[in-house]
N, C-alpha and C. Protein backbone atom coordinates (compact mmCIF):
# COMPACT_ATOMS: atom_id res chain seq x y z
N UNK A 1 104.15 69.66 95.76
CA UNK A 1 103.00 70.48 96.12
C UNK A 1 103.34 71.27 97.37
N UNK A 2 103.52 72.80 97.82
CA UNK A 2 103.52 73.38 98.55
C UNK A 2 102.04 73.96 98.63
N UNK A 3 102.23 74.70 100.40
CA UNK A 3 101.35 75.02 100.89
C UNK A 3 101.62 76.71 101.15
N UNK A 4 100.41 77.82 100.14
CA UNK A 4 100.94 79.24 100.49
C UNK A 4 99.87 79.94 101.28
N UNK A 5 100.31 80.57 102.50
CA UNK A 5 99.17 81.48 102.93
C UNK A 5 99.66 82.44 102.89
N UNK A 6 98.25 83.32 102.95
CA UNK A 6 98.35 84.87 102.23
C UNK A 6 97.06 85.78 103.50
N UNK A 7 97.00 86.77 103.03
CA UNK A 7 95.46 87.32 103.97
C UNK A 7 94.93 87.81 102.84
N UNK A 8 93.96 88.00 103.21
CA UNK A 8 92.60 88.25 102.24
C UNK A 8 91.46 89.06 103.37
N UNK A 9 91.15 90.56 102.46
CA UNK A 9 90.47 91.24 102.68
C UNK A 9 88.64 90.51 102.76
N UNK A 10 87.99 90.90 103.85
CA UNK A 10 86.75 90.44 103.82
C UNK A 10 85.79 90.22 102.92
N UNK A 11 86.03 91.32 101.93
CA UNK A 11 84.76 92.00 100.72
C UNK A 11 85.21 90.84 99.86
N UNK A 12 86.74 90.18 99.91
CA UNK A 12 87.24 89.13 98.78
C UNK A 12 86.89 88.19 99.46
N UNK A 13 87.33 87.77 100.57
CA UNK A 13 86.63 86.44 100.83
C UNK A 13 85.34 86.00 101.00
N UNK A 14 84.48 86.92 101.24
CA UNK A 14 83.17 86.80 101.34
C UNK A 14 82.92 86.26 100.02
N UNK A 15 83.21 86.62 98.67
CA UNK A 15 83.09 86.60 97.21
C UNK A 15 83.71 85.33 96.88
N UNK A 16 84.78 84.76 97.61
CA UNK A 16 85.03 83.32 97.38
C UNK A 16 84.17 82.37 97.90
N UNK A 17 83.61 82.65 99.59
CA UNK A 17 82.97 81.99 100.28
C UNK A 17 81.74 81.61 99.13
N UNK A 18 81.29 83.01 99.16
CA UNK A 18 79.95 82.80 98.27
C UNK A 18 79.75 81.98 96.43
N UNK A 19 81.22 81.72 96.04
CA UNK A 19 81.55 80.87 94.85
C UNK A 19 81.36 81.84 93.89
N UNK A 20 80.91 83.58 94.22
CA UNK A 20 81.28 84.04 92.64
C UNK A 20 82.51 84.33 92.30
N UNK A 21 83.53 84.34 93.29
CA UNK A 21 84.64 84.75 92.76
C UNK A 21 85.43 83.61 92.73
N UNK A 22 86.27 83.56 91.75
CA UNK A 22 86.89 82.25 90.87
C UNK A 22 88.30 82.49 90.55
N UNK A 23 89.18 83.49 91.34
CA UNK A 23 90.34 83.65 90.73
C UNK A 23 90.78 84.57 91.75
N UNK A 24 92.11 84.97 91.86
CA UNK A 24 93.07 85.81 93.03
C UNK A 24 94.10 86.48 92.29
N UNK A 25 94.03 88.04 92.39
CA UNK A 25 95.02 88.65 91.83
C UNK A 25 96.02 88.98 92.80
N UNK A 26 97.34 88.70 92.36
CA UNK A 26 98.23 89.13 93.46
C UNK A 26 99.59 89.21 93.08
N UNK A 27 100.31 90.14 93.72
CA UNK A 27 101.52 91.12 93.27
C UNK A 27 102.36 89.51 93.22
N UNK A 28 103.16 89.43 92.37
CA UNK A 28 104.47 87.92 91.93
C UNK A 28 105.49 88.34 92.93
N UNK A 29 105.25 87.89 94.08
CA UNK A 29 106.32 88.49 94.88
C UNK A 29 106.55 87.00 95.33
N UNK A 30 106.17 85.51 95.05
CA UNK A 30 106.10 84.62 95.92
C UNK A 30 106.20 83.81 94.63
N UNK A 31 106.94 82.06 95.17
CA UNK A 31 106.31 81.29 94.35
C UNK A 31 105.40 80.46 94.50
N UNK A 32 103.91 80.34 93.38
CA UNK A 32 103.36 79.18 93.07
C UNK A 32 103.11 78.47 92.20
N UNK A 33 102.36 77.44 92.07
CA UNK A 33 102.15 76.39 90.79
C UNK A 33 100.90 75.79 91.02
N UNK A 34 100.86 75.28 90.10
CA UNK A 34 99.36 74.50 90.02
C UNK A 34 99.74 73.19 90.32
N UNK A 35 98.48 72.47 91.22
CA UNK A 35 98.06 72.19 92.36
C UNK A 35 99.13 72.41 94.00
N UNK A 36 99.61 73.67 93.77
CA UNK A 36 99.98 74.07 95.43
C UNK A 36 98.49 74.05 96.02
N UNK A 37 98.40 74.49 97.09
CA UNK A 37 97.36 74.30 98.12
C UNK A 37 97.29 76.08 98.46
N UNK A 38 96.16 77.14 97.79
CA UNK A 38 96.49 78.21 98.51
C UNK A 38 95.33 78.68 99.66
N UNK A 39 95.82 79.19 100.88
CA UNK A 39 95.12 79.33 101.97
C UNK A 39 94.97 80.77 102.28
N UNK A 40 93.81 81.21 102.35
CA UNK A 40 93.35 82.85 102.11
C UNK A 40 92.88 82.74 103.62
N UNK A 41 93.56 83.45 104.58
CA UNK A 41 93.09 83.96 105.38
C UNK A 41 92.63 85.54 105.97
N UNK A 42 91.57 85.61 106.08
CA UNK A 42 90.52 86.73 105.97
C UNK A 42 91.22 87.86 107.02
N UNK A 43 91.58 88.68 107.25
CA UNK A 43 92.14 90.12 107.51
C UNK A 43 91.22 91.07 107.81
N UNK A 44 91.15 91.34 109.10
CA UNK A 44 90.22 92.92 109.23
C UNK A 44 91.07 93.50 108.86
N UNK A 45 91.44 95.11 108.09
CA UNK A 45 91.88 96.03 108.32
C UNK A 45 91.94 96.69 109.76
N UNK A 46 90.60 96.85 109.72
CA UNK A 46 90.39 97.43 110.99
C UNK A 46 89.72 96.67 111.69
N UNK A 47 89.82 95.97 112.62
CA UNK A 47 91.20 96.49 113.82
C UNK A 47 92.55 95.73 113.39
N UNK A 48 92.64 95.92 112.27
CA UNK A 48 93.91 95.08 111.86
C UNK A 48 94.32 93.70 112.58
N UNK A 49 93.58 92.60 112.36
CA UNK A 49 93.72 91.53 112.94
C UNK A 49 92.95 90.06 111.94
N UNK A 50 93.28 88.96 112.61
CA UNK A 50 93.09 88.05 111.30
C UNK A 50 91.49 87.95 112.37
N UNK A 51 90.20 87.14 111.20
CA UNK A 51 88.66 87.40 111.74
C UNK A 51 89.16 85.60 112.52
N UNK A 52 90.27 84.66 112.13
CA UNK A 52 89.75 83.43 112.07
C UNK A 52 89.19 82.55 111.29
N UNK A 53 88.48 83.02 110.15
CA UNK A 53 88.04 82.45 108.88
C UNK A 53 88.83 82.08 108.22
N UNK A 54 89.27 81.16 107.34
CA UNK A 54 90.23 80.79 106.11
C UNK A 54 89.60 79.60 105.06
N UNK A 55 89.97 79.91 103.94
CA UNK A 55 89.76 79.03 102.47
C UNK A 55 90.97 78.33 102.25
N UNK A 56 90.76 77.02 101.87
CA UNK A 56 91.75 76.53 101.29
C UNK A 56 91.27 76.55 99.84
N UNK A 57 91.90 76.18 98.58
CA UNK A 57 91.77 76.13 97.39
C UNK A 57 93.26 75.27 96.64
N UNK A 58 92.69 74.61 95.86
CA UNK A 58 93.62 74.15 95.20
C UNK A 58 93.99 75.00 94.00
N UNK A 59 94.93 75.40 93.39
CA UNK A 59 95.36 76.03 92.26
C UNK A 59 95.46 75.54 91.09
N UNK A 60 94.56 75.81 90.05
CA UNK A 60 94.44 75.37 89.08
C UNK A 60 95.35 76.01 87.60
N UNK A 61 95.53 77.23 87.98
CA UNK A 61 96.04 77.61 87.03
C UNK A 61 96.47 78.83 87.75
N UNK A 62 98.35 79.03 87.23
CA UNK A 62 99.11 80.35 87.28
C UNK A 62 99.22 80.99 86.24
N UNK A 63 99.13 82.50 86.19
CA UNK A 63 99.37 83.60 84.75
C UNK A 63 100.32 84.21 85.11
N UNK A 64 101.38 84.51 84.99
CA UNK A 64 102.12 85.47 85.40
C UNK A 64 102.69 86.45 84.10
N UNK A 65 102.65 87.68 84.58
CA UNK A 65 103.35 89.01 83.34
C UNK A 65 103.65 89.94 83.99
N UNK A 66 105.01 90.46 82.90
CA UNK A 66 105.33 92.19 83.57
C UNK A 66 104.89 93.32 82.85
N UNK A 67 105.01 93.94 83.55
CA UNK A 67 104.39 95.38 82.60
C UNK A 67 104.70 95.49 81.11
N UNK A 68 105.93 95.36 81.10
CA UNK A 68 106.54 95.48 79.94
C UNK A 68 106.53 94.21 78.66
N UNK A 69 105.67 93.21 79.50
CA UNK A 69 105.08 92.01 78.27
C UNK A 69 103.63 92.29 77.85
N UNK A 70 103.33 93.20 78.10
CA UNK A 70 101.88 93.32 78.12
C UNK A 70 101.10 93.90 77.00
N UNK A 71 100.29 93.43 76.51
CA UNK A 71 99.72 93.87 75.02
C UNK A 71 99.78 95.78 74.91
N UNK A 72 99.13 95.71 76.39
CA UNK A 72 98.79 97.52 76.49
C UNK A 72 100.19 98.31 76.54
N UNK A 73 100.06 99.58 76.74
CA UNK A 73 100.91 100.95 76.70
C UNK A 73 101.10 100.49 78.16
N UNK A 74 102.04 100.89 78.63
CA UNK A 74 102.28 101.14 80.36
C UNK A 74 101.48 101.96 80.84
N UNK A 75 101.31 103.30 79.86
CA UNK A 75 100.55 104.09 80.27
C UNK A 75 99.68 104.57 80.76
N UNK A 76 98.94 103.48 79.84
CA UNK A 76 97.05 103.28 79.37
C UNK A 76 96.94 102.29 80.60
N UNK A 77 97.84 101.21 81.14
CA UNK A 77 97.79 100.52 82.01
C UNK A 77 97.53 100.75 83.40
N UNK A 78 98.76 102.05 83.51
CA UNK A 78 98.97 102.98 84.90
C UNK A 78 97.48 103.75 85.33
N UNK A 79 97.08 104.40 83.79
CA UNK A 79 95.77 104.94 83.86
C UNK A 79 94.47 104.52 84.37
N UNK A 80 94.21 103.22 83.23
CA UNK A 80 93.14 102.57 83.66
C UNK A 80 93.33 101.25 84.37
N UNK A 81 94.20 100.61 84.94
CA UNK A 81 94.62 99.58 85.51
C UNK A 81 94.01 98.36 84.46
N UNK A 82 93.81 96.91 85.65
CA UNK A 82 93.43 96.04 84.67
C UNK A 82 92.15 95.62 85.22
N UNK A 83 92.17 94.30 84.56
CA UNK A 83 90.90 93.75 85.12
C UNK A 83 90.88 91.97 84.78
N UNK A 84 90.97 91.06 85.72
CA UNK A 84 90.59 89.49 85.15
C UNK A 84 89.18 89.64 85.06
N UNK A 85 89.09 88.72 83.88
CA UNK A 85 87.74 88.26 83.34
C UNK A 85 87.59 86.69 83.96
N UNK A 86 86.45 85.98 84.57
CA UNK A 86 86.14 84.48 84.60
C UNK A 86 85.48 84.40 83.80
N UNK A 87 85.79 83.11 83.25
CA UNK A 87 84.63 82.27 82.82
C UNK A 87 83.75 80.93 83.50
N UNK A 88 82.26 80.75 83.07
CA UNK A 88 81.98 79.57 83.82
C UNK A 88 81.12 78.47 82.52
C-alpha cells in the first residue's frame, strides 16, 4: 500500500468534501492501485499556494486507457472530450 499526494483545485475538493463527488480524473503520469491511500491537497490557483485543507481517501478502484484503446474516434474525443459517469 503506498501513499500518493496530488493538489486539487478548490471547486473539486469542495465536491469531495461535500460527498457528491465520488471519483478523480487524472493524467497516468504516476503509479496507483487499489487500496493505496490518495491525499488531495486543495491548491489556490490564485495566489498559487496550498489553502491547508487535505482529503485522504482510500482507492477503490483504478481505470486506466489510451487514446488509441478507446471505443471513440480520437477525433470525436479531441472534440468533445470525455466525461466519468458515478454511480450510487
Amino acid at each position: 500500500m503506498a501513499t500518493i499526494t496530488k493538489k486539487i483545485q478548490p471547486i473539486f475538493f469542495e465536491a469531495i468534501l461535500s460527498g457528491k463527488k465520488k471519483y478523480e480524473l487524472r493524467l497516468n503520469d504516476f503509479e496507483i492501485a487499489e487500496g493505496d491511500i490518495l491525499v488531495l491537497e486543495e491548491w489556490d490557483g490564485e495566489p498559487r499556494k496550498f489553502t491547508g485543507r487535505k482529503i485522504e481517501k482510500i482507492v477503490s478502484y483504478v481505470g486506466k486507457f489510451k487514446v488509441d484503446e478507446l471505443f471513440w474516434p480520437e477525433s470525436e474525443v479531441r472534440d468533445k472530450g470525455l466525461q466519468i459517469i458515478s454511480f450510487t
